[in-house]
N, C-alpha and C. Protein backbone atom coordinates (compact mmCIF):
# COMPACT_ATOMS: atom_id res chain seq x y z
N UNK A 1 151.54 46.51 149.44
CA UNK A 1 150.89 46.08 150.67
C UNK A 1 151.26 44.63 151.01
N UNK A 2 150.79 43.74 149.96
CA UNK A 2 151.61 42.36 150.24
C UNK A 2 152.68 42.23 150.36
N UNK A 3 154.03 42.82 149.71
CA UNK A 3 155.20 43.04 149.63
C UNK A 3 155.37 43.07 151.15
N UNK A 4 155.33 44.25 151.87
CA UNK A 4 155.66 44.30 152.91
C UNK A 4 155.40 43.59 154.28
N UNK A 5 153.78 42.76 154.00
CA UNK A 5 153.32 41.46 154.85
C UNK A 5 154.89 40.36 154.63
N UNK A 6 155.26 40.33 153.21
CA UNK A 6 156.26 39.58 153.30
C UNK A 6 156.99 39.53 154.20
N UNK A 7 157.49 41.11 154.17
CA UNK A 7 158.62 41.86 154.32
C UNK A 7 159.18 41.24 155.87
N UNK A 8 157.28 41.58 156.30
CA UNK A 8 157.56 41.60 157.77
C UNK A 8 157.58 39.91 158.30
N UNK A 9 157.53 39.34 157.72
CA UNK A 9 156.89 37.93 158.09
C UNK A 9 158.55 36.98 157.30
N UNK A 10 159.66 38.01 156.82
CA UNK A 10 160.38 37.24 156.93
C UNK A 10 161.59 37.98 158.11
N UNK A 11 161.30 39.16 158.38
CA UNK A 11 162.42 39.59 159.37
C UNK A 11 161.30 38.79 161.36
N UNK A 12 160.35 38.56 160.90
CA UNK A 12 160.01 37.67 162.04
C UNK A 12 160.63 36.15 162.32
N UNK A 13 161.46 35.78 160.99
CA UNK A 13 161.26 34.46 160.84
C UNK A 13 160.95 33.40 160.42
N UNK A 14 159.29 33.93 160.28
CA UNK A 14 158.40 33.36 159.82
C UNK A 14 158.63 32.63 157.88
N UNK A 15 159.78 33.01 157.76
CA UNK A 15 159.25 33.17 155.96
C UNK A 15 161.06 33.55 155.57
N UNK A 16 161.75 32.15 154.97
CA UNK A 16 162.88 32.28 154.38
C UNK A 16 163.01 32.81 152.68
N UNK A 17 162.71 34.22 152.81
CA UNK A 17 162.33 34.72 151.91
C UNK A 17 163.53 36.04 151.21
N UNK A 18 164.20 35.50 150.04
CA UNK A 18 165.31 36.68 150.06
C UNK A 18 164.71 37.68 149.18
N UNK A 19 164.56 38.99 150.08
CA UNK A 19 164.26 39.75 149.44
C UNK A 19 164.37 40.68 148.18
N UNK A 20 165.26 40.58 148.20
CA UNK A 20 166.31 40.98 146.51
C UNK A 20 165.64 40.17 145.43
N UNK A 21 165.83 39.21 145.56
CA UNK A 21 165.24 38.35 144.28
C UNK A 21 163.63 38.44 144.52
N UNK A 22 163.13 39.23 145.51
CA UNK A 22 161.48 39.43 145.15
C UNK A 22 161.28 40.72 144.90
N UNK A 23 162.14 41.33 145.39
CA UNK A 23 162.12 42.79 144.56
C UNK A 23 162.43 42.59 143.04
N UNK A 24 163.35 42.21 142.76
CA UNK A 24 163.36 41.91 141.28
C UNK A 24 162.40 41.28 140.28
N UNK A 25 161.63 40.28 140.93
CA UNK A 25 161.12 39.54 140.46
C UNK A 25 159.33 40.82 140.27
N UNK A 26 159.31 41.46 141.47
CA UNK A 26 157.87 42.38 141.63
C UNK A 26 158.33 43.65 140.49
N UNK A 27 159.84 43.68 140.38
CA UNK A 27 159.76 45.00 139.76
C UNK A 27 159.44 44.30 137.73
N UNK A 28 160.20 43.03 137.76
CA UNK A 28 159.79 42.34 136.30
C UNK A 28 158.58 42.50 135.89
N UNK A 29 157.46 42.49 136.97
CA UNK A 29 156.13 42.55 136.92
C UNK A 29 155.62 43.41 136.70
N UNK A 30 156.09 44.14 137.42
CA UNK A 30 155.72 45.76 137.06
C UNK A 30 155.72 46.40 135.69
N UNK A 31 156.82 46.01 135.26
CA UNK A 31 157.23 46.40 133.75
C UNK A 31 156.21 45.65 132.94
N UNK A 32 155.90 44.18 132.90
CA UNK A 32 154.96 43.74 132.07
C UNK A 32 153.49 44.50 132.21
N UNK A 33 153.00 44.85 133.38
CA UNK A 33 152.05 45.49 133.44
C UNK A 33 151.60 46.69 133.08
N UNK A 34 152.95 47.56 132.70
CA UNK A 34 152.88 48.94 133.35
C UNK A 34 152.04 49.86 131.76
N UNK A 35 151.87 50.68 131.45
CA UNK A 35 151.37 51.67 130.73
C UNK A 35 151.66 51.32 129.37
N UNK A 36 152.75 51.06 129.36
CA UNK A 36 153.35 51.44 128.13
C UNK A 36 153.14 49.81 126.69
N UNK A 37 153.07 48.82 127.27
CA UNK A 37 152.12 47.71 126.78
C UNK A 37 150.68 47.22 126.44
N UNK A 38 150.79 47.50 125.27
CA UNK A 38 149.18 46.94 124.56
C UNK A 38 148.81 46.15 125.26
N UNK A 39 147.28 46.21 125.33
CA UNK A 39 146.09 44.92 126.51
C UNK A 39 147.17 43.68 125.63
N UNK A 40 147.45 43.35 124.47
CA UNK A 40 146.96 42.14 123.91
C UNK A 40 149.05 41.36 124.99
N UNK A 41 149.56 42.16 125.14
CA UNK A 41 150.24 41.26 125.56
C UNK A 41 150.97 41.99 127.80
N UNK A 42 150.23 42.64 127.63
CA UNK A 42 149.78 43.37 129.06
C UNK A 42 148.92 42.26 129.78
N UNK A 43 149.18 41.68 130.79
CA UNK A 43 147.80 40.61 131.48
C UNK A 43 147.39 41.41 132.33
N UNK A 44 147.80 42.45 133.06
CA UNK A 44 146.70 43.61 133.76
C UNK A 44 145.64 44.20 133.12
N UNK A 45 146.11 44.88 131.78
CA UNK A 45 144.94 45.63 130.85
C UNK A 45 144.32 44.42 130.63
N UNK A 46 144.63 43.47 129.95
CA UNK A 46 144.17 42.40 129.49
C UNK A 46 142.64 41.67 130.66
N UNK A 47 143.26 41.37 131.81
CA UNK A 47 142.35 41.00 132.83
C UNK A 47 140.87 42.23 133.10
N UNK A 48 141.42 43.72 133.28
CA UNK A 48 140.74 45.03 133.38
C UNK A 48 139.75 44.89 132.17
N UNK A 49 140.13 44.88 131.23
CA UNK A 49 139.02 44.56 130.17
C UNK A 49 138.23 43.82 130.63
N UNK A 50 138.51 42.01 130.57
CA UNK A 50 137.73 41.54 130.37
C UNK A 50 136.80 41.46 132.00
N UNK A 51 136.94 41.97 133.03
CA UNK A 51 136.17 42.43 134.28
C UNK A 51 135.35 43.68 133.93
N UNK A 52 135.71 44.42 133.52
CA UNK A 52 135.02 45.22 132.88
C UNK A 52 133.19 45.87 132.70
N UNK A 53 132.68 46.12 133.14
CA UNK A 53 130.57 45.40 133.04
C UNK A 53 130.76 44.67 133.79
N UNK A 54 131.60 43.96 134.52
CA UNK A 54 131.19 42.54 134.82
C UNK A 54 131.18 42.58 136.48
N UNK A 55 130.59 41.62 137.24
CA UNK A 55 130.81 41.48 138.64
C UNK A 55 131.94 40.23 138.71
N UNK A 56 133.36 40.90 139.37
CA UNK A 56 134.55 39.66 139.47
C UNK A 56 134.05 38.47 140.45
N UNK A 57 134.28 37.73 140.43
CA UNK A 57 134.45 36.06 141.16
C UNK A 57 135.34 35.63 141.19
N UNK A 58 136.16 35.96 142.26
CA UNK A 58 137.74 35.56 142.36
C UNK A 58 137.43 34.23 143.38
N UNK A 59 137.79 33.25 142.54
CA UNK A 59 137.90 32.17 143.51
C UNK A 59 139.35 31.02 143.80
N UNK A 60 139.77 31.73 144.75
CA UNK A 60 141.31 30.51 145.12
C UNK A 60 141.09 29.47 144.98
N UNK A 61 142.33 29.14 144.11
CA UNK A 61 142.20 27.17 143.95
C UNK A 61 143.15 26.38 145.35
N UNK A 62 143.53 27.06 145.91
CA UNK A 62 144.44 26.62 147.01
C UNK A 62 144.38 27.54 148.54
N UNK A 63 144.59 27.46 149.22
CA UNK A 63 144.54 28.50 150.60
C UNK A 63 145.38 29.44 150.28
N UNK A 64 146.33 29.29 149.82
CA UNK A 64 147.19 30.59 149.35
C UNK A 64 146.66 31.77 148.43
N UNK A 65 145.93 30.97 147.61
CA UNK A 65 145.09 31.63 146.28
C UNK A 65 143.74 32.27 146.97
N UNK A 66 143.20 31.72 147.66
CA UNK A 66 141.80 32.20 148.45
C UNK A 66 142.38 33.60 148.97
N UNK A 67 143.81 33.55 150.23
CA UNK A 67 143.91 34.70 150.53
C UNK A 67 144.32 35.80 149.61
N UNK A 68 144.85 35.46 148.73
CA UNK A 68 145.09 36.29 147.41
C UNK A 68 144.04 36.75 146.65
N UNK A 69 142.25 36.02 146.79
CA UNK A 69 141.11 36.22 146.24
C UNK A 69 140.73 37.61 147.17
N UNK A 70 141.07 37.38 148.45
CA UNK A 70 140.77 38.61 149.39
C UNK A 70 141.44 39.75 149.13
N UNK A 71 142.75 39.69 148.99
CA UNK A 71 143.66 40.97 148.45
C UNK A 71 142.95 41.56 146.90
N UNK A 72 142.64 40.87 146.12
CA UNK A 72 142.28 41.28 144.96
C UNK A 72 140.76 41.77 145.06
N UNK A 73 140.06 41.47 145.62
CA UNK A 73 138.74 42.24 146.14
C UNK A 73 138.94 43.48 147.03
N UNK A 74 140.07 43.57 147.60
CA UNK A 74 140.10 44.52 148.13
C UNK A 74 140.42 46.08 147.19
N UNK A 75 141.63 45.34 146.34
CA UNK A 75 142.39 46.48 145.70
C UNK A 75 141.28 47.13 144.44
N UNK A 76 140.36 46.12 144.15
CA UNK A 76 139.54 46.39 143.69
C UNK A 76 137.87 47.55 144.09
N UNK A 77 138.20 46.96 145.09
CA UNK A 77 137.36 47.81 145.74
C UNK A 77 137.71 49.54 146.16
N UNK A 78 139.13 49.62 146.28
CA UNK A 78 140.08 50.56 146.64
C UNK A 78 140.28 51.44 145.10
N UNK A 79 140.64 51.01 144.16
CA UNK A 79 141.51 51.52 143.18
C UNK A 79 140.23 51.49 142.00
N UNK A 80 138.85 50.53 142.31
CA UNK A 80 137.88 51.11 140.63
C UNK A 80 136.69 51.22 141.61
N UNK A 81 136.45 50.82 142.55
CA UNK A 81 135.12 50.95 143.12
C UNK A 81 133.88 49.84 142.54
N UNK A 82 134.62 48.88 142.50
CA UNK A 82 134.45 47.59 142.04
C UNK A 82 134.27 46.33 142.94
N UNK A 83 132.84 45.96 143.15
CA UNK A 83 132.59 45.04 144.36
C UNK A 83 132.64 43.87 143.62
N UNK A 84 133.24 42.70 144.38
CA UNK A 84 134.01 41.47 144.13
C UNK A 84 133.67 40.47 145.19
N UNK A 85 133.17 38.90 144.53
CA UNK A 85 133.71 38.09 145.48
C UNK A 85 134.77 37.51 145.69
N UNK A 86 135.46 37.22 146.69
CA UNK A 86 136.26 36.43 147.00
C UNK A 86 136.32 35.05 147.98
N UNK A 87 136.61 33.81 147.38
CA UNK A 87 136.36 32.92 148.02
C UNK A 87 137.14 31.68 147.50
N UNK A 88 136.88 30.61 148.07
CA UNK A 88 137.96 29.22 147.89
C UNK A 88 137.14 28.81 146.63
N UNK A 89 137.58 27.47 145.80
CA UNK A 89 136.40 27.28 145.08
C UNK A 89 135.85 26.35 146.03
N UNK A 90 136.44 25.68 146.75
CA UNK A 90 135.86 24.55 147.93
C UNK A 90 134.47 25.28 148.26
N UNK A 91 134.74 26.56 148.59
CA UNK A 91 133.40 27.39 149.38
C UNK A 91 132.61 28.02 148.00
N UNK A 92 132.84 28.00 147.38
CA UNK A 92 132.12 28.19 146.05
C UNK A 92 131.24 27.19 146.06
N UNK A 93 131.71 25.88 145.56
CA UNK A 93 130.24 24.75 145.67
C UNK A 93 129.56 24.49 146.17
N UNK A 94 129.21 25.78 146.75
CA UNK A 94 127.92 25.32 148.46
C UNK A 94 126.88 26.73 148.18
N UNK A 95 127.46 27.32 146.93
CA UNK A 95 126.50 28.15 146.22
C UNK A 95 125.51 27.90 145.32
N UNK A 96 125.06 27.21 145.29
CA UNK A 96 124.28 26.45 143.99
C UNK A 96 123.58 27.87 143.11
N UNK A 97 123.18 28.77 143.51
CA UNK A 97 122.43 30.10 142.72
C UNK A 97 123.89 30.47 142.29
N UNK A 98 124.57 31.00 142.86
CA UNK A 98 125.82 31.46 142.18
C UNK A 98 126.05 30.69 141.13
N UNK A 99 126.51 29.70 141.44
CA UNK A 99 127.16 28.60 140.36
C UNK A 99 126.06 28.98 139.14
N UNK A 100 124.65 28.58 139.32
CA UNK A 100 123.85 28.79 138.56
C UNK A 100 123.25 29.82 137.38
N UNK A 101 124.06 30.87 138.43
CA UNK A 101 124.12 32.61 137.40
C UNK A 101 125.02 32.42 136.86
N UNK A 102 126.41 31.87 137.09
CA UNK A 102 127.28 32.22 136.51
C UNK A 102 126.93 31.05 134.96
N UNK A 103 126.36 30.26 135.55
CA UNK A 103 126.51 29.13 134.06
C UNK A 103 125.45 29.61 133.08
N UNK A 104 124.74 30.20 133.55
CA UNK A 104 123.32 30.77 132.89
C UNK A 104 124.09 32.23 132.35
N UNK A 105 124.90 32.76 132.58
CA UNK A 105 125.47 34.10 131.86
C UNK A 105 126.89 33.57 130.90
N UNK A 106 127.52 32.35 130.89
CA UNK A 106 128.76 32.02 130.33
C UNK A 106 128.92 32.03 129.05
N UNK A 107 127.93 31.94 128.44
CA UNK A 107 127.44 31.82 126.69
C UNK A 107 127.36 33.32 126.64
N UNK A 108 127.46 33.73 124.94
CA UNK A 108 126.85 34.80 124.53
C UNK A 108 125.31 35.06 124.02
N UNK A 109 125.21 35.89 123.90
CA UNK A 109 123.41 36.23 124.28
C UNK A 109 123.09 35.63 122.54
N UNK A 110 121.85 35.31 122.63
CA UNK A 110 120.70 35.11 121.87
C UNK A 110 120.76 36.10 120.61
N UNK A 111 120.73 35.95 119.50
CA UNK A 111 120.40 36.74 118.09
C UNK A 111 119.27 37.24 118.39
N UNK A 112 118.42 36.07 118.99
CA UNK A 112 116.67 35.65 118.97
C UNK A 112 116.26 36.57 119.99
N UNK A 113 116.88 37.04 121.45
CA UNK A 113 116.48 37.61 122.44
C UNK A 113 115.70 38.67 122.47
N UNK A 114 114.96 38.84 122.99
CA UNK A 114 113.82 39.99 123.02
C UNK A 114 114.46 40.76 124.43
N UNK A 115 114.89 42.08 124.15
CA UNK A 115 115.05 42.81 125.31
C UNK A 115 113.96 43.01 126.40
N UNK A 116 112.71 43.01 125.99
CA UNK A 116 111.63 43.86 125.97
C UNK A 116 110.99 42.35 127.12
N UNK A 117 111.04 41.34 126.70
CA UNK A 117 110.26 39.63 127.01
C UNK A 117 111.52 38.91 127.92
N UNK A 118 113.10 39.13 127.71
CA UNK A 118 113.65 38.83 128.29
C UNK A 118 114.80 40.23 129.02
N UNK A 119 114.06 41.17 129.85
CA UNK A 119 114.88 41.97 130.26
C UNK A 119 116.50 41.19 131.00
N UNK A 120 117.38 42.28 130.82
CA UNK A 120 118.55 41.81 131.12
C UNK A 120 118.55 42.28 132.73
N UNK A 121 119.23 41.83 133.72
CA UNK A 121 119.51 41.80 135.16
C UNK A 121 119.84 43.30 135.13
N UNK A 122 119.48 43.48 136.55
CA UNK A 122 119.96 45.00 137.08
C UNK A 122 121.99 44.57 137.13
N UNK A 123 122.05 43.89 137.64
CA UNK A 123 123.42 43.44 137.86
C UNK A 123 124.26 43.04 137.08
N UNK A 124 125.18 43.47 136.82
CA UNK A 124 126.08 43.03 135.81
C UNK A 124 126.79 41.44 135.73
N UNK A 125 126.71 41.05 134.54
CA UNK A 125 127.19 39.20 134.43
C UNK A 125 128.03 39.36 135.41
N UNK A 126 128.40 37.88 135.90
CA UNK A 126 129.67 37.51 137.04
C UNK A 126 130.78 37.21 135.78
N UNK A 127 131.49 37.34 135.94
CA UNK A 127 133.19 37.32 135.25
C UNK A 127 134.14 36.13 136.57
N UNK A 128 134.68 35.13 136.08
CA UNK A 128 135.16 34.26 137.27
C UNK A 128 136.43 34.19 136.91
N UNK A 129 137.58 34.63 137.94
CA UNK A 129 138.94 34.66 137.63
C UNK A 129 139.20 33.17 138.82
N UNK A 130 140.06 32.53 138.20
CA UNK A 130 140.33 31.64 139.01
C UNK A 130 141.91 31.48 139.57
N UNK A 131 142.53 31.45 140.51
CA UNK A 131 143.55 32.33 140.70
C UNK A 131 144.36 30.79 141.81
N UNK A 132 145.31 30.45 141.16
CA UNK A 132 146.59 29.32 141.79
C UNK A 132 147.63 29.86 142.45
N UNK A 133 148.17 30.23 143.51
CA UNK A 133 149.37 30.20 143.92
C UNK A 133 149.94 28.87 143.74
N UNK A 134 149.74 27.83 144.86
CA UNK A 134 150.56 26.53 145.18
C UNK A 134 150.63 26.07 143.90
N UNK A 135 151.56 25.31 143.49
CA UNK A 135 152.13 24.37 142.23
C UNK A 135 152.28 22.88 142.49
N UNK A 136 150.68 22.23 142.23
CA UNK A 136 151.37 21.11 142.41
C UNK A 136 149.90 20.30 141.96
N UNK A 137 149.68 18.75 141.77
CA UNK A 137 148.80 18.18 140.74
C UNK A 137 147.27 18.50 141.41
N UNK A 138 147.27 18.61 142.56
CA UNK A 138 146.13 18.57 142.98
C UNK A 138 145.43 19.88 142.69
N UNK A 139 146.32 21.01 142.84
CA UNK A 139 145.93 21.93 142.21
C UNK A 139 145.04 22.37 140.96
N UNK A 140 146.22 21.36 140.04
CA UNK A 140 146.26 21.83 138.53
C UNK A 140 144.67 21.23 138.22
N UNK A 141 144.75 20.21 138.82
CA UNK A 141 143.23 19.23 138.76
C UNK A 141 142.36 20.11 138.85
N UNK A 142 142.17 20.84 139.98
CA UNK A 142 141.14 21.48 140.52
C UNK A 142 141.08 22.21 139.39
N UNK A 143 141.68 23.56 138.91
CA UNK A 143 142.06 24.58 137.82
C UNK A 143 141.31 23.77 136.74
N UNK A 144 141.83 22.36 136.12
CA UNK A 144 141.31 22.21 134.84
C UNK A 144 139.86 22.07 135.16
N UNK A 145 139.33 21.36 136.06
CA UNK A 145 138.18 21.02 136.42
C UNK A 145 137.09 21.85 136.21
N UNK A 146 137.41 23.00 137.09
CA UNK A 146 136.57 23.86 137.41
C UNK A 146 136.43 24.79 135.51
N UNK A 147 137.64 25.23 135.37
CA UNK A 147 137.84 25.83 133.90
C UNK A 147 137.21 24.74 132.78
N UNK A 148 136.79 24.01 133.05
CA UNK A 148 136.10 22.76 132.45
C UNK A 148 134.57 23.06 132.49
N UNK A 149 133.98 23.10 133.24
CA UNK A 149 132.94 23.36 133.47
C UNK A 149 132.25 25.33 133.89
N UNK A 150 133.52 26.02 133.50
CA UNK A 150 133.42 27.72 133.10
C UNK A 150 134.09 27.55 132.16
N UNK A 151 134.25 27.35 130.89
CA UNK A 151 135.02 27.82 129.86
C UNK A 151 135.20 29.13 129.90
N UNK A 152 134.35 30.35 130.34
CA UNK A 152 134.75 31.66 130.09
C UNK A 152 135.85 32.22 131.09
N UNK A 153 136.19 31.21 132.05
CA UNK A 153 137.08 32.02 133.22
C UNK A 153 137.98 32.21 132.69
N UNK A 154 138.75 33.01 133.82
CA UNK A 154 140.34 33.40 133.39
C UNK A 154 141.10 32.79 134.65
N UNK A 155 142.11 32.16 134.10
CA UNK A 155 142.76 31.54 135.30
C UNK A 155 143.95 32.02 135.29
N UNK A 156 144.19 32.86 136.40
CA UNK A 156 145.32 33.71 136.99
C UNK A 156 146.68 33.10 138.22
N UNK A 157 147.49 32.59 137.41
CA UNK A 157 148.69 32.03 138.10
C UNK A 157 149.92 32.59 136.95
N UNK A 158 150.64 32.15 137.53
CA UNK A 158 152.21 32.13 137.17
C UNK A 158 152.91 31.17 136.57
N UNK A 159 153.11 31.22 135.39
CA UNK A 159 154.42 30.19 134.30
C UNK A 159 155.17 30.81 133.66
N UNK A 160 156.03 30.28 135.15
CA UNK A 160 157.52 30.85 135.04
C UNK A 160 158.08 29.90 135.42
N UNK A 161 159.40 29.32 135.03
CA UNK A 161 159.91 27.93 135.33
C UNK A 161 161.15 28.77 136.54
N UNK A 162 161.53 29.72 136.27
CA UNK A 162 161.93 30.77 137.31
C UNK A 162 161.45 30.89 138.83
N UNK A 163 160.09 30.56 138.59
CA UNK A 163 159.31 30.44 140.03
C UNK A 163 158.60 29.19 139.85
N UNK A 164 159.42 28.36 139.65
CA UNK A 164 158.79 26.56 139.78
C UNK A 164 158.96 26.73 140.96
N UNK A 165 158.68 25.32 141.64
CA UNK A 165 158.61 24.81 142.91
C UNK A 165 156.69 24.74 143.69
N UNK A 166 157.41 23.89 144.78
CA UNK A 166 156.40 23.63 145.89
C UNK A 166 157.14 24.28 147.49
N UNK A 167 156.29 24.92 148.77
CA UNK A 167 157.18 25.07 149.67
C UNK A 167 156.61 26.61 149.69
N UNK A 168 156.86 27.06 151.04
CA UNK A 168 155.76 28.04 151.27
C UNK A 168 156.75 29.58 150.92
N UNK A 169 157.89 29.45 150.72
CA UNK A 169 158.55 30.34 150.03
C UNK A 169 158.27 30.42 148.16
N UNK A 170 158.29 29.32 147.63
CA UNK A 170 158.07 29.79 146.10
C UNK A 170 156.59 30.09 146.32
N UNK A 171 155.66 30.02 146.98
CA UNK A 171 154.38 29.98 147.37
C UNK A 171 154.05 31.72 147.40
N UNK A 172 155.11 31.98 148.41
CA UNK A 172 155.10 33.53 148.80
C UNK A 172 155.22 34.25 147.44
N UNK A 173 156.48 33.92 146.78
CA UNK A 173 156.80 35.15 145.54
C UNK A 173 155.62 34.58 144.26
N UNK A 174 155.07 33.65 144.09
CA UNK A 174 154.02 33.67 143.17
C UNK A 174 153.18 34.33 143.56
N UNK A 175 152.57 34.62 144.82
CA UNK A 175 151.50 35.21 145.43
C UNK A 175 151.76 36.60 145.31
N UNK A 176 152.67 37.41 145.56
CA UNK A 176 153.34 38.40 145.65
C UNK A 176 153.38 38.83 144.20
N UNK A 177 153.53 37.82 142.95
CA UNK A 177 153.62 38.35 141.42
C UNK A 177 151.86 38.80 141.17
N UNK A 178 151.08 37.59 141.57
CA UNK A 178 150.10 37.56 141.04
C UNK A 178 149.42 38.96 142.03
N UNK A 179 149.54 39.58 143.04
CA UNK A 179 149.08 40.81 143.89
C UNK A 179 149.57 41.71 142.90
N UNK A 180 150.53 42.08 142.62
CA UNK A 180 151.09 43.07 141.92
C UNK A 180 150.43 43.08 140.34
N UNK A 181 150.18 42.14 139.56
CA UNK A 181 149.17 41.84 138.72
C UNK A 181 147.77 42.63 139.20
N UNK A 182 147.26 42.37 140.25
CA UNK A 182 146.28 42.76 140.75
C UNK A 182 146.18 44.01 140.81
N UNK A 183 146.80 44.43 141.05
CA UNK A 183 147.33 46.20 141.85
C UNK A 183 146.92 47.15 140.22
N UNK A 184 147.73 46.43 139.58
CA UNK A 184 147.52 47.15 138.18
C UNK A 184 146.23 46.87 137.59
N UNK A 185 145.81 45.88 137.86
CA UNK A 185 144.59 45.63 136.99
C UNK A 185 143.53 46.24 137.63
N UNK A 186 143.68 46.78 138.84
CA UNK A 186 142.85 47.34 139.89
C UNK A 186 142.55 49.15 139.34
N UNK A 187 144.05 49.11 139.17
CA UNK A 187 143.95 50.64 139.18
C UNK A 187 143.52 51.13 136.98
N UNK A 188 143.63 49.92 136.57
CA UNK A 188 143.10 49.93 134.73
C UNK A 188 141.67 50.17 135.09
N UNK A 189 141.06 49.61 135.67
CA UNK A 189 139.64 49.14 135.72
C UNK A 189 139.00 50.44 136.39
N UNK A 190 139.81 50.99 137.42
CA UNK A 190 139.43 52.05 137.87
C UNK A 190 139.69 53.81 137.02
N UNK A 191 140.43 53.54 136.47
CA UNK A 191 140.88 54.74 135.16
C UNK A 191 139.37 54.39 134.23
N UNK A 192 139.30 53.04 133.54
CA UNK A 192 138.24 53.34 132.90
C UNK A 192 137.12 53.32 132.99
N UNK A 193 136.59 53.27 134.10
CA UNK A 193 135.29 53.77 135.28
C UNK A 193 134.93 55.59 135.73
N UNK A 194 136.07 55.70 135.34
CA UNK A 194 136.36 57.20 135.58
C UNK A 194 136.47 57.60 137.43
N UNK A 195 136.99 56.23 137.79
CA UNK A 195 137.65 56.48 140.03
C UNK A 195 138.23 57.18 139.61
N UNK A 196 138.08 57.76 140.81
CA UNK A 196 139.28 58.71 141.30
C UNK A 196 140.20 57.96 142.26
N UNK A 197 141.35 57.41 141.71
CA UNK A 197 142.62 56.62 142.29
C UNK A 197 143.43 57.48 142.76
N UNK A 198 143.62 57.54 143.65
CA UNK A 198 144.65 58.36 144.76
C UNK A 198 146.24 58.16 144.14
N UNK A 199 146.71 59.47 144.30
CA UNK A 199 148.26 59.48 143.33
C UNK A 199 147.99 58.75 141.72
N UNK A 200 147.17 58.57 141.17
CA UNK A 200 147.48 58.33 139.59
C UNK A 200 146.39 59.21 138.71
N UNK A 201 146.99 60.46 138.50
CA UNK A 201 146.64 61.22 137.63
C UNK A 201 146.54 60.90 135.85
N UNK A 202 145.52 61.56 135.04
CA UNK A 202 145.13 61.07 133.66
C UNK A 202 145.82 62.50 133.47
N UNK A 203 145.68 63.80 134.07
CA UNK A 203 145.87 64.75 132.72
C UNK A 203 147.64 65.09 132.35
């Protein structure tokens, strides 16, 4: 789906984007993701796990990453039946209850806890993926910052010195790796939910 937003947004013009080397680069991805790789070095299974019980919080560290928070709520919503926020973290800090659940669920539970005196939420913990396209310090700031104050997040970008750079083309194919990441981790999460994912059969 993103692929082809590319697609179209570079035969507009819009986007000096050679397609060959992003096909290659989406199909590399593919392979790391795909079936045949254990969670422990798979980052799709890997991510699907740990979302898992959980309610996702996809929050972009950059405008590129925000719209990429939207794609990944979507596919999620599509492929496990899995409701998600998506948002900037800029627009995150104007949540104070959010922020607040999430810091109040980040630890592991109590030895001491009484199920019974401290019932657990109808809702499942928030899980916070924090997700970089752009490459560059202001970014990285934000990322440590925020992962500073969530130790439990998962922060979802790309290190690949292959796709270094700044510039709204290396911008595109990181965004484009990290969707395709998505896609799979969408459709893990939804296999072990027991969705019914359109074209991906278990038997």
């Amino acid at each position: 789906m993103l692929a082809t937003g590319l697609a179209v947004a570079r035969s507009l013009g819009l986007l000096d984007l050679d397609l060959d080397v992003l096909a290659d680069r989406l199909d590399a991805e593919a392979e790391r993701d795909g079936p045949r790789g254990e969670a422990f070095v798979n980052p799709a299974k890997s991510l699907a796990l740990r979302l898992a019980e959980r309610t996702p919080l996809l929050w972009g560290a950059d405008p590129v990453a925000a719209l990429l928070a939207g794609y990944g709520a979507t596919v999620l919503a599509t492929h496990a039946g899995v409701v998600a926020q998506a948002t900037s973290v800029a627009a995150a800090t104007t949540q104070p209850a959010l922020r607040a659940r999430l810091q109040e669920t980040s630890g592991e539970a109590s030895i001491f806890a009484d199920p019974f005196d401290d019932p657990s939420p109808a809702a499942p913990p928030p899980r916070l993926v924090l997700l970089a396209a752009r490459e560059n310090l202001a970014v990285r700031r934000l990322v440590a910052d925020v992962g500073a104050r969530h130790p439990g997040a998962d922060v979802l970008e790309i290190d690949d010195v292959d796709l270094a750079g700044e510039g709204p083309v290396a911008d595109a194919m990181r965004a484009a790796v990290l969707a395709t990441r998505l896609d799979f981790t969408a459709v893990y999460l939804g296999l072990a939910l027991g969705a019914r994912v359109p074209g991906v059969h278990t038997g």
